[in-house]
PDB file of N, CA and C in Angstrom:
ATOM      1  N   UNK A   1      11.587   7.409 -12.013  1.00  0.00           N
ATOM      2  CA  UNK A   1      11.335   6.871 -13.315  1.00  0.00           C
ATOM      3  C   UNK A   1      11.478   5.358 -13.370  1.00  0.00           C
ATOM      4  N   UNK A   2      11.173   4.543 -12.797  1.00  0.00           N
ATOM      5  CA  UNK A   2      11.254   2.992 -12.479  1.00  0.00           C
ATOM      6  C   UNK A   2      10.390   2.435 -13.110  1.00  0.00           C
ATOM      7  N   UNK A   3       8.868   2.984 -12.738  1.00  0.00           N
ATOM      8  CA  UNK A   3       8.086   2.552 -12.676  1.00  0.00           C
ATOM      9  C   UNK A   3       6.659   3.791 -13.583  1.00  0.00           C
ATOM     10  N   UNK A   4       5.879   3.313 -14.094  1.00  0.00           N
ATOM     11  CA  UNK A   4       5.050   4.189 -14.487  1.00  0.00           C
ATOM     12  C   UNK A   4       3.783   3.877 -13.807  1.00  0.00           C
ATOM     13  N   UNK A   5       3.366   5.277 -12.650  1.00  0.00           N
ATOM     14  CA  UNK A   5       2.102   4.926 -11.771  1.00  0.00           C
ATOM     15  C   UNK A   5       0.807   5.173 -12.332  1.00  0.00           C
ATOM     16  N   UNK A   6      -0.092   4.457 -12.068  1.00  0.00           N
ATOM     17  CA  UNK A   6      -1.633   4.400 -12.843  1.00  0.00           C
ATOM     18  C   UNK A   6      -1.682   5.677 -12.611  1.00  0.00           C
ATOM     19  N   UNK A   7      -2.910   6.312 -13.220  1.00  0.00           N
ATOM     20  CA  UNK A   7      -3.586   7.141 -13.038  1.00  0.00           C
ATOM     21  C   UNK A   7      -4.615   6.777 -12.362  1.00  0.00           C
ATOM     22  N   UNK A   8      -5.015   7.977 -11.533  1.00  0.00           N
ATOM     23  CA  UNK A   8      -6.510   7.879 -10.412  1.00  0.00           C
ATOM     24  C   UNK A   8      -8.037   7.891 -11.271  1.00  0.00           C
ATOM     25  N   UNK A   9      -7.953   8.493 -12.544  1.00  0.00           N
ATOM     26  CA  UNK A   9      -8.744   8.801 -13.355  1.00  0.00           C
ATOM     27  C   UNK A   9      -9.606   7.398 -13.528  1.00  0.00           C
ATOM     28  N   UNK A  10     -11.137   7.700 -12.984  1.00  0.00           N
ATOM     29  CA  UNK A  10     -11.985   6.751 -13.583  1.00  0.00           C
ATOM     30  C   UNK A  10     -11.502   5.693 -12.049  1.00  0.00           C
ATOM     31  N   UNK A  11     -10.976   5.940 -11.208  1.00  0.00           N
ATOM     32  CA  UNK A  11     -10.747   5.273 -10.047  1.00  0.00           C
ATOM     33  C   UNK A  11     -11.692   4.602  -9.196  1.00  0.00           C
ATOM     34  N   UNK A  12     -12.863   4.798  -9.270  1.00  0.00           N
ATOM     35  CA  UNK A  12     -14.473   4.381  -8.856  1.00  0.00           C
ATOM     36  C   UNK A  12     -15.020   3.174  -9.105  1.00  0.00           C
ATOM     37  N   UNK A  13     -14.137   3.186 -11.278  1.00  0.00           N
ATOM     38  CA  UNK A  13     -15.205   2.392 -11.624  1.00  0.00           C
ATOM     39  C   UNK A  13     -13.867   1.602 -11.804  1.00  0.00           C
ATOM     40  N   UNK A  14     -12.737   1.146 -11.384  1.00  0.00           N
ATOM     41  CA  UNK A  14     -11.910  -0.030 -11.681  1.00  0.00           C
ATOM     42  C   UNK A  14     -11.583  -1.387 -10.874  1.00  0.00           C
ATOM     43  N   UNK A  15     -12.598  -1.281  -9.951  1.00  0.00           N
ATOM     44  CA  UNK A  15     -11.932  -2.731  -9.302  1.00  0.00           C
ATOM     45  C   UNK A  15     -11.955  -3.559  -9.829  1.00  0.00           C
ATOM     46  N   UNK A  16     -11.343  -4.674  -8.814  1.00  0.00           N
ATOM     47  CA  UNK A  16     -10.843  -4.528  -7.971  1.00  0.00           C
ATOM     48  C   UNK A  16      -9.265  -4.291  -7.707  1.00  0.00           C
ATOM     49  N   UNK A  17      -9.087  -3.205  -7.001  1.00  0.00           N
ATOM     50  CA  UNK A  17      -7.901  -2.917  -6.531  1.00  0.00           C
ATOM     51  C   UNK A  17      -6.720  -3.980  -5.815  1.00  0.00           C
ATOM     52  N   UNK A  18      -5.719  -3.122  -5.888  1.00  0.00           N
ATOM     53  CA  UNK A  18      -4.402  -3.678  -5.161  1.00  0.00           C
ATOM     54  C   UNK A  18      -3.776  -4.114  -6.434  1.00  0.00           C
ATOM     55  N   UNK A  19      -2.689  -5.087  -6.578  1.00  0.00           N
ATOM     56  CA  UNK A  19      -1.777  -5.721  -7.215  1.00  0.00           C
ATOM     57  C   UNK A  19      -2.342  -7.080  -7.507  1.00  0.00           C
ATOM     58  N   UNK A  20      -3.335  -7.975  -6.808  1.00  0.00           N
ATOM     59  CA  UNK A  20      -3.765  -8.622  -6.669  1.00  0.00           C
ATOM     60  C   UNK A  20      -5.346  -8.809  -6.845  1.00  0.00           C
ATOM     61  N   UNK A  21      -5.798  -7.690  -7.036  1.00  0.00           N
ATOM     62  CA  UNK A  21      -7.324  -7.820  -6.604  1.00  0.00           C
ATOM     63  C   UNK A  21      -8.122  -8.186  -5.397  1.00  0.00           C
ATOM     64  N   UNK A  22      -7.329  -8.269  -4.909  1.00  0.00           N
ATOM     65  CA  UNK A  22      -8.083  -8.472  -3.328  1.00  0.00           C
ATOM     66  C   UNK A  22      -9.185  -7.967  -2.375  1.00  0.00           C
ATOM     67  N   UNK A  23      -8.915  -6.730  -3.187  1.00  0.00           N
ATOM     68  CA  UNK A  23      -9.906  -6.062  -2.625  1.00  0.00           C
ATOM     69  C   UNK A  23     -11.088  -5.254  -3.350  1.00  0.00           C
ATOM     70  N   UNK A  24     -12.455  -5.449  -3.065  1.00  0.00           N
ATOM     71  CA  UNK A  24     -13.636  -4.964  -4.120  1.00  0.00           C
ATOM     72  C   UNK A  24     -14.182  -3.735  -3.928  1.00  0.00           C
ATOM     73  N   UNK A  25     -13.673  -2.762  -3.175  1.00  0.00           N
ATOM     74  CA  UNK A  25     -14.070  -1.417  -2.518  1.00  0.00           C
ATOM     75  C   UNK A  25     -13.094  -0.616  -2.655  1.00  0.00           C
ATOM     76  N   UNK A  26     -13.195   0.578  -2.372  1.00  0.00           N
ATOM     77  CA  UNK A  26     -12.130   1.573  -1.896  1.00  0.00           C
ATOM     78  C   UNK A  26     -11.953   1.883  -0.764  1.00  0.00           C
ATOM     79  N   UNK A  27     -13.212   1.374  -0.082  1.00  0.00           N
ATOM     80  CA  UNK A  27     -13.415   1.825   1.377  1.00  0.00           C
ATOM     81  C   UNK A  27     -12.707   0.158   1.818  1.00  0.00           C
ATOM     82  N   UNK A  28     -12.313  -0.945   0.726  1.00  0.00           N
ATOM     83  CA  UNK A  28     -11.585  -1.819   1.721  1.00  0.00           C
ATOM     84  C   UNK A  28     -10.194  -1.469   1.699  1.00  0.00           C
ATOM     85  N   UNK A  29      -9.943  -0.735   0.736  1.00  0.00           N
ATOM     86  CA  UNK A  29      -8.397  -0.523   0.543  1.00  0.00           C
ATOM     87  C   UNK A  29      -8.098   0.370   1.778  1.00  0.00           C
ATOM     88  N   UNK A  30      -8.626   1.430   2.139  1.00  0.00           N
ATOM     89  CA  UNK A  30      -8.637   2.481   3.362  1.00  0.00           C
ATOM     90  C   UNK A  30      -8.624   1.404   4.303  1.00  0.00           C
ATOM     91  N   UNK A  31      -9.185   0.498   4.395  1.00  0.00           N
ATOM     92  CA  UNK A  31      -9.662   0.355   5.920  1.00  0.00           C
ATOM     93  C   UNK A  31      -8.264  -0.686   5.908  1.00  0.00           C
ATOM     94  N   UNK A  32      -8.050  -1.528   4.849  1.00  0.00           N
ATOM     95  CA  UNK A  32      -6.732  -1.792   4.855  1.00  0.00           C
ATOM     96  C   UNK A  32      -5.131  -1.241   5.202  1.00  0.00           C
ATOM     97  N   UNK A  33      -5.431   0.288   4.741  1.00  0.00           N
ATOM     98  CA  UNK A  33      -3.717   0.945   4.774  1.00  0.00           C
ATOM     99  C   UNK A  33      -4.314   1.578   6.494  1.00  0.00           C
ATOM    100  N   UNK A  34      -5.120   1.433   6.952  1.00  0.00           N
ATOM    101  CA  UNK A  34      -5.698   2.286   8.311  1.00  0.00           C
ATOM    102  C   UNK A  34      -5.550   1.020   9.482  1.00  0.00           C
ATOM    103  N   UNK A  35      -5.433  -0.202   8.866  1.00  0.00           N
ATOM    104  CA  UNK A  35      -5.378  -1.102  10.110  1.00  0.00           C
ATOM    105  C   UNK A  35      -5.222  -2.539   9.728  1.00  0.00           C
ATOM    106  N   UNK A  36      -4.646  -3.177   8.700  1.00  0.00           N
ATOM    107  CA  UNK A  36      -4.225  -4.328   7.864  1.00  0.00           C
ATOM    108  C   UNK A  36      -3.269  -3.970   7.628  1.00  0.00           C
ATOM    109  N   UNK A  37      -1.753  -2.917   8.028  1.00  0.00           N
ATOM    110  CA  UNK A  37      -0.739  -3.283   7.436  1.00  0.00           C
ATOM    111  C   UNK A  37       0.199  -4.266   8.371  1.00  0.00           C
ATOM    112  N   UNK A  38       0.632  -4.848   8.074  1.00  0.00           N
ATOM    113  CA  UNK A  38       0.927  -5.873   9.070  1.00  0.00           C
ATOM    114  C   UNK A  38       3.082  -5.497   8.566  1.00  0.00           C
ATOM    115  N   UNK A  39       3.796  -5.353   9.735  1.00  0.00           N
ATOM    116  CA  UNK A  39       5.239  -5.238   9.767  1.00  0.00           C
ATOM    117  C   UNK A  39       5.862  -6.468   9.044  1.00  0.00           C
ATOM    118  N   UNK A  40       6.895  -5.420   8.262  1.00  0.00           N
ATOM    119  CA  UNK A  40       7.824  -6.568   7.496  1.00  0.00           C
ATOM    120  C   UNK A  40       9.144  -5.808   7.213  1.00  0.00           C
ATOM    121  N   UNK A  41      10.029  -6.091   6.393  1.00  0.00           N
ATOM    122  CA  UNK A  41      11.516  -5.739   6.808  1.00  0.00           C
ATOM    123  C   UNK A  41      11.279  -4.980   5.475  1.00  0.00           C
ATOM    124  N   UNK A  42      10.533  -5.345   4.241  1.00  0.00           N
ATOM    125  CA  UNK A  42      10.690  -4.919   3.408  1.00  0.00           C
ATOM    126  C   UNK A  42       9.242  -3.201   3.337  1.00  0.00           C
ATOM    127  N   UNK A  43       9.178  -2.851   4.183  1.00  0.00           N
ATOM    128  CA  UNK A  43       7.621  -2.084   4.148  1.00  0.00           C
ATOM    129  C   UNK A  43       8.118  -0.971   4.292  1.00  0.00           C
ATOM    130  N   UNK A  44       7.277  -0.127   3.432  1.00  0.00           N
ATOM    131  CA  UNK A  44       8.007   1.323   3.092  1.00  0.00           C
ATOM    132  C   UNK A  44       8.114   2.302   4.967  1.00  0.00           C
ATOM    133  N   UNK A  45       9.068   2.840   4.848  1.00  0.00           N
ATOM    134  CA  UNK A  45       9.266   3.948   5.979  1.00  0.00           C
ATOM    135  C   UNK A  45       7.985   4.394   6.361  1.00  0.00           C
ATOM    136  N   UNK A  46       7.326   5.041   5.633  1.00  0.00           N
ATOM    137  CA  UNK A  46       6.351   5.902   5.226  1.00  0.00           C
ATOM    138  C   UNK A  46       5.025   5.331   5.884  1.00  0.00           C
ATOM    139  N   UNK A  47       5.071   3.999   5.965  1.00  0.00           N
ATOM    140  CA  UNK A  47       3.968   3.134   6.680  1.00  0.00           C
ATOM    141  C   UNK A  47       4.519   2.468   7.701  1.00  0.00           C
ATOM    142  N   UNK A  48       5.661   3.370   8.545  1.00  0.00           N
ATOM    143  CA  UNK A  48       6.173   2.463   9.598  1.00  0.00           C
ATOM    144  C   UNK A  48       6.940   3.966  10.604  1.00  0.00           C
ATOM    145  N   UNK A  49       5.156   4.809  10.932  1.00  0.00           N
ATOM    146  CA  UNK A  49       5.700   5.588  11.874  1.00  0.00           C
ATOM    147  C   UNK A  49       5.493   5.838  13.374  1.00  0.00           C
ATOM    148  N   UNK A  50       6.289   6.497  14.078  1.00  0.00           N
ATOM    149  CA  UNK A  50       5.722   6.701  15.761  1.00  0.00           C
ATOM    150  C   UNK A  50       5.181   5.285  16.350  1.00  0.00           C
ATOM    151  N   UNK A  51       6.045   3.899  15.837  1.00  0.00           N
ATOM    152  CA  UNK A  51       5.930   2.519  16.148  1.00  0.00           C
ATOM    153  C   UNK A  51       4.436   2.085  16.146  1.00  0.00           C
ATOM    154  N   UNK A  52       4.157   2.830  14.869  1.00  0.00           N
ATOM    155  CA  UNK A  52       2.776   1.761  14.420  1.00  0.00           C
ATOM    156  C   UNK A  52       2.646   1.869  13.080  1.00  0.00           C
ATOM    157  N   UNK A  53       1.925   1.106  12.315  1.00  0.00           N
ATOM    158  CA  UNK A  53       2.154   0.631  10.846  1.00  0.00           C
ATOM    159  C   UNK A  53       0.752   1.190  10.052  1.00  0.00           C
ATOM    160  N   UNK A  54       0.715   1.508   9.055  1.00  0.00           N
ATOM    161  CA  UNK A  54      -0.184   2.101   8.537  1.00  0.00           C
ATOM    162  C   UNK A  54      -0.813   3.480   8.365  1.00  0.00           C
ATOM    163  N   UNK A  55      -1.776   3.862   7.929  1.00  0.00           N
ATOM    164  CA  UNK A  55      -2.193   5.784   7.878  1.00  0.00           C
ATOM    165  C   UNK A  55      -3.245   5.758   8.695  1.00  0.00           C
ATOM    166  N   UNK A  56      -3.006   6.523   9.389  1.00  0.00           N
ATOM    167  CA  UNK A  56      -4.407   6.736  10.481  1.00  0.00           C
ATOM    168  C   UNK A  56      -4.922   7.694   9.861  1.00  0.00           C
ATOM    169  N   UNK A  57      -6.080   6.873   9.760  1.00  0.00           N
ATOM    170  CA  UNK A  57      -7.116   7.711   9.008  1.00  0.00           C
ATOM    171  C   UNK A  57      -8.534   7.359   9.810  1.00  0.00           C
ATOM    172  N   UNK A  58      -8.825   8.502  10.413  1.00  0.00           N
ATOM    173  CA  UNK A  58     -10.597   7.936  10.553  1.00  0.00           C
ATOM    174  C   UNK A  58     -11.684   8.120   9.839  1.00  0.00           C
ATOM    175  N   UNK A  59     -12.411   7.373  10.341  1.00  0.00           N
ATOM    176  CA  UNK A  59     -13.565   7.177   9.562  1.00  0.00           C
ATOM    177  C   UNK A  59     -14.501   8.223   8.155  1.00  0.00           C
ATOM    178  N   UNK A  60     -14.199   9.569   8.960  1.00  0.00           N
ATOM    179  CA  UNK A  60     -14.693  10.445   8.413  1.00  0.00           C
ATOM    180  C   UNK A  60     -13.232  10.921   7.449  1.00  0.00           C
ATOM    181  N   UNK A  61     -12.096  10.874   7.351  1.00  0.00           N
ATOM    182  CA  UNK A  61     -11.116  11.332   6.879  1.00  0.00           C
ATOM    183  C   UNK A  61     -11.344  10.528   5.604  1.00  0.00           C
ATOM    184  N   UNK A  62     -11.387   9.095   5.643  1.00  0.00           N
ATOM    185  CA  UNK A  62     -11.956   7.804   4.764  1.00  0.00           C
ATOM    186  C   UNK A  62     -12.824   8.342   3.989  1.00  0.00           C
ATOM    187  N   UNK A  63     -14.260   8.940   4.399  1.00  0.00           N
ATOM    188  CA  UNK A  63     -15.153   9.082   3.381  1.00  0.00           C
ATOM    189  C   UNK A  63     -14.573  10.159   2.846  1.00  0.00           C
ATOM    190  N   UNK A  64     -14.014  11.521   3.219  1.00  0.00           N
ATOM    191  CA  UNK A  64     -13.870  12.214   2.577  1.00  0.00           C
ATOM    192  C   UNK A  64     -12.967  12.192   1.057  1.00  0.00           C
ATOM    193  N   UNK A  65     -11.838  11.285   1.538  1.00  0.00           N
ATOM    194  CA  UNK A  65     -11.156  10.353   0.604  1.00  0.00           C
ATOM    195  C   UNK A  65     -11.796   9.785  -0.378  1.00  0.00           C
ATOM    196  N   UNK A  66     -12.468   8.863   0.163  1.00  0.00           N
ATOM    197  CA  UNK A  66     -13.324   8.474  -0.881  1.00  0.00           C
ATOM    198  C   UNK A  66     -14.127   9.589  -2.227  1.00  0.00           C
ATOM    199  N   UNK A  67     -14.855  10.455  -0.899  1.00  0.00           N
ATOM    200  CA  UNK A  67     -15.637  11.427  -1.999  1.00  0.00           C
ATOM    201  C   UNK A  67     -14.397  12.147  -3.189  1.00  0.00           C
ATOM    202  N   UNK A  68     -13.188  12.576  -2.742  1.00  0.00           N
ATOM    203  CA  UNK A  68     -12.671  12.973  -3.731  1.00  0.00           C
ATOM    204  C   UNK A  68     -12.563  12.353  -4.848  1.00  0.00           C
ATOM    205  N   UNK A  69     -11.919  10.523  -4.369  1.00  0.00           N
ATOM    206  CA  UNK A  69     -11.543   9.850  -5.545  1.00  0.00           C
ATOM    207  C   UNK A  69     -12.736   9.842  -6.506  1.00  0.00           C
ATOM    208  N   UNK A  70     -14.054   9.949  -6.129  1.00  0.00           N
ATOM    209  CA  UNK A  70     -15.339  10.237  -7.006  1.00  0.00           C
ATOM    210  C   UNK A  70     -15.395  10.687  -7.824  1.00  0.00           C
ATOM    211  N   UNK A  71     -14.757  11.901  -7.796  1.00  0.00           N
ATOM    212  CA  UNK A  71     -14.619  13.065  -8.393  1.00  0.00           C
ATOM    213  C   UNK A  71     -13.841  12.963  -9.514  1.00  0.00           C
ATOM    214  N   UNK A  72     -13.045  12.303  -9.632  1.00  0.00           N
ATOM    215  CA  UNK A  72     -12.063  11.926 -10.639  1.00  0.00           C
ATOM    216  C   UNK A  72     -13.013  10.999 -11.508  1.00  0.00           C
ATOM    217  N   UNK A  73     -14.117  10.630 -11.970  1.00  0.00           N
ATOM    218  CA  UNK A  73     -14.497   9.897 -12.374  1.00  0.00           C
ATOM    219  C   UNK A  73     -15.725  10.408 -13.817  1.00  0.00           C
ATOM    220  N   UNK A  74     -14.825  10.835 -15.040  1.00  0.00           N
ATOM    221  CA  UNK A  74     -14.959  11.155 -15.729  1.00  0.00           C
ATOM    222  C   UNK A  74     -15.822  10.324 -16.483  1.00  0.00           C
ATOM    223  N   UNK A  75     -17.740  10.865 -16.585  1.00  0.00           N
ATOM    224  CA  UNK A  75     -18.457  10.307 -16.971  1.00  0.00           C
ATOM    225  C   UNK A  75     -18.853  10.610 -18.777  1.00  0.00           C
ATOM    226  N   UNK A  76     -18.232  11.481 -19.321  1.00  0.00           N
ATOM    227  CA  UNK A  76     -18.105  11.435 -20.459  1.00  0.00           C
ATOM    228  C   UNK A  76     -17.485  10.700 -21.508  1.00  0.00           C
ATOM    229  N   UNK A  77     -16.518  10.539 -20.612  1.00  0.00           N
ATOM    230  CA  UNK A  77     -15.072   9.696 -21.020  1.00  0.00           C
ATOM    231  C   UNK A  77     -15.600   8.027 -21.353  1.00  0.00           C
ATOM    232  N   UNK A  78     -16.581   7.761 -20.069  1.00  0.00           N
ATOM    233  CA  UNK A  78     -16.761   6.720 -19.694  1.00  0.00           C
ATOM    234  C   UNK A  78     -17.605   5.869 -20.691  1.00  0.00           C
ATOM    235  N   UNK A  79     -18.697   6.980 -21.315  1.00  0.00           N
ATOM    236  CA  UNK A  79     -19.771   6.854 -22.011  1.00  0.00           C
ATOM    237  C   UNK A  79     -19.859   7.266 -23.972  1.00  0.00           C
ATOM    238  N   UNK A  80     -18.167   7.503 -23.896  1.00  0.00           N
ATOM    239  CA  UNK A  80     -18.309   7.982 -25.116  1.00  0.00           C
ATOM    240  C   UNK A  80     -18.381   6.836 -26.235  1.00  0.00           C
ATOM    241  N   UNK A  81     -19.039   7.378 -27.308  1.00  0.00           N
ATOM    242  CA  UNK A  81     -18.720   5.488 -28.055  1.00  0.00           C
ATOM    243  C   UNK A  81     -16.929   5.029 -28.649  1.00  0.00           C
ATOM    244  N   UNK A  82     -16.268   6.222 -28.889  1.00  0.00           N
ATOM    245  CA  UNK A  82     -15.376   6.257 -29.625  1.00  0.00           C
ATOM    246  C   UNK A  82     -14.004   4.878 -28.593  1.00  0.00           C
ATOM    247  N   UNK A  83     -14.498   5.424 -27.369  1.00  0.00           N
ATOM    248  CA  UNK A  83     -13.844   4.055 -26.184  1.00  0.00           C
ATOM    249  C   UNK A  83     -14.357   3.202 -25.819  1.00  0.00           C
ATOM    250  N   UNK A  84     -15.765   2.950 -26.482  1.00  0.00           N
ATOM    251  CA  UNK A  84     -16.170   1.230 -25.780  1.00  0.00           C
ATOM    252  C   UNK A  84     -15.422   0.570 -26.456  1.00  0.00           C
ATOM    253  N   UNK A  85     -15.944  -0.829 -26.467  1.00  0.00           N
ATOM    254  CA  UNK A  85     -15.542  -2.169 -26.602  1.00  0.00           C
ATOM    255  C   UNK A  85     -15.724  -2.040 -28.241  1.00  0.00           C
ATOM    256  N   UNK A  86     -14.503  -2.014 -28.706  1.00  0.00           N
ATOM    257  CA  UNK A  86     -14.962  -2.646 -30.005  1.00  0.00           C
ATOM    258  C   UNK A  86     -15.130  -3.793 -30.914  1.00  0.00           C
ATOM    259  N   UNK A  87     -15.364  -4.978 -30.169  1.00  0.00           N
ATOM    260  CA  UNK A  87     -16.045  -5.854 -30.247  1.00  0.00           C
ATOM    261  C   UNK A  87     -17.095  -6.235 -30.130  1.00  0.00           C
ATOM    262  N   UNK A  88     -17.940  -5.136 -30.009  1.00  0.00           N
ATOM    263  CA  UNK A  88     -18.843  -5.313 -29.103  1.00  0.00           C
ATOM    264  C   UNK A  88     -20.176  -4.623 -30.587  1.00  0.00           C
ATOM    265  N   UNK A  89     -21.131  -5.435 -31.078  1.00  0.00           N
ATOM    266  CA  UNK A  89     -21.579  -4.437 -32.254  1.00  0.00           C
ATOM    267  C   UNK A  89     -22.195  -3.425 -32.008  1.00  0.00           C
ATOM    268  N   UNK A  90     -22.274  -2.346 -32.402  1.00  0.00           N
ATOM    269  CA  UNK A  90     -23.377  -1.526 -32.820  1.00  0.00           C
ATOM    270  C   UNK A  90     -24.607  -1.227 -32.986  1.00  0.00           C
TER     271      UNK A  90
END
């Protein structure tokens, strides 16, 4: 209870990702936690196993990843008028 984590919902259409924005894909964020994590004192356990850093994930594990997060991407939701911009006229 620290912290309250986003939801994945609509995950497709939100970049750019990270804390920072750094990144404009999902497929850069993967290719990031798969071979950009770079060792530090403060880096979770969890990305620091069998003395190498990051999730091995290949290529095809990636898309499949990807295709799920797709899936989460509630196009009703997206398109309804009651949540656009309401600034925006009519």
């Amino acid at each position: 209870g620290r912290y309250k984590t986003p939801t994945l919902r609509n995950i497709a259409l939100t970049a750019p990702y990270m804390h920072d924005g750094r990144f404009s894909t999902l497929q850069d964020v993967l290719g990031h936690y798969s071979s950009g994590i770079k060792q530090s004192a403060t880096l979770a356990p969890q990305l620091q196993q069998n003395g190498t850093t990051g999730i091995a994930l290949t290529l095809q594990e990636q898309d499949q990843l990807i295709a799920f997060l797709h899936t989460l991407t509630d196009s009703t939701f997206i398109s309804h008028k009651a949540y656009g911009n309401p600034w925006k006229p009519q």
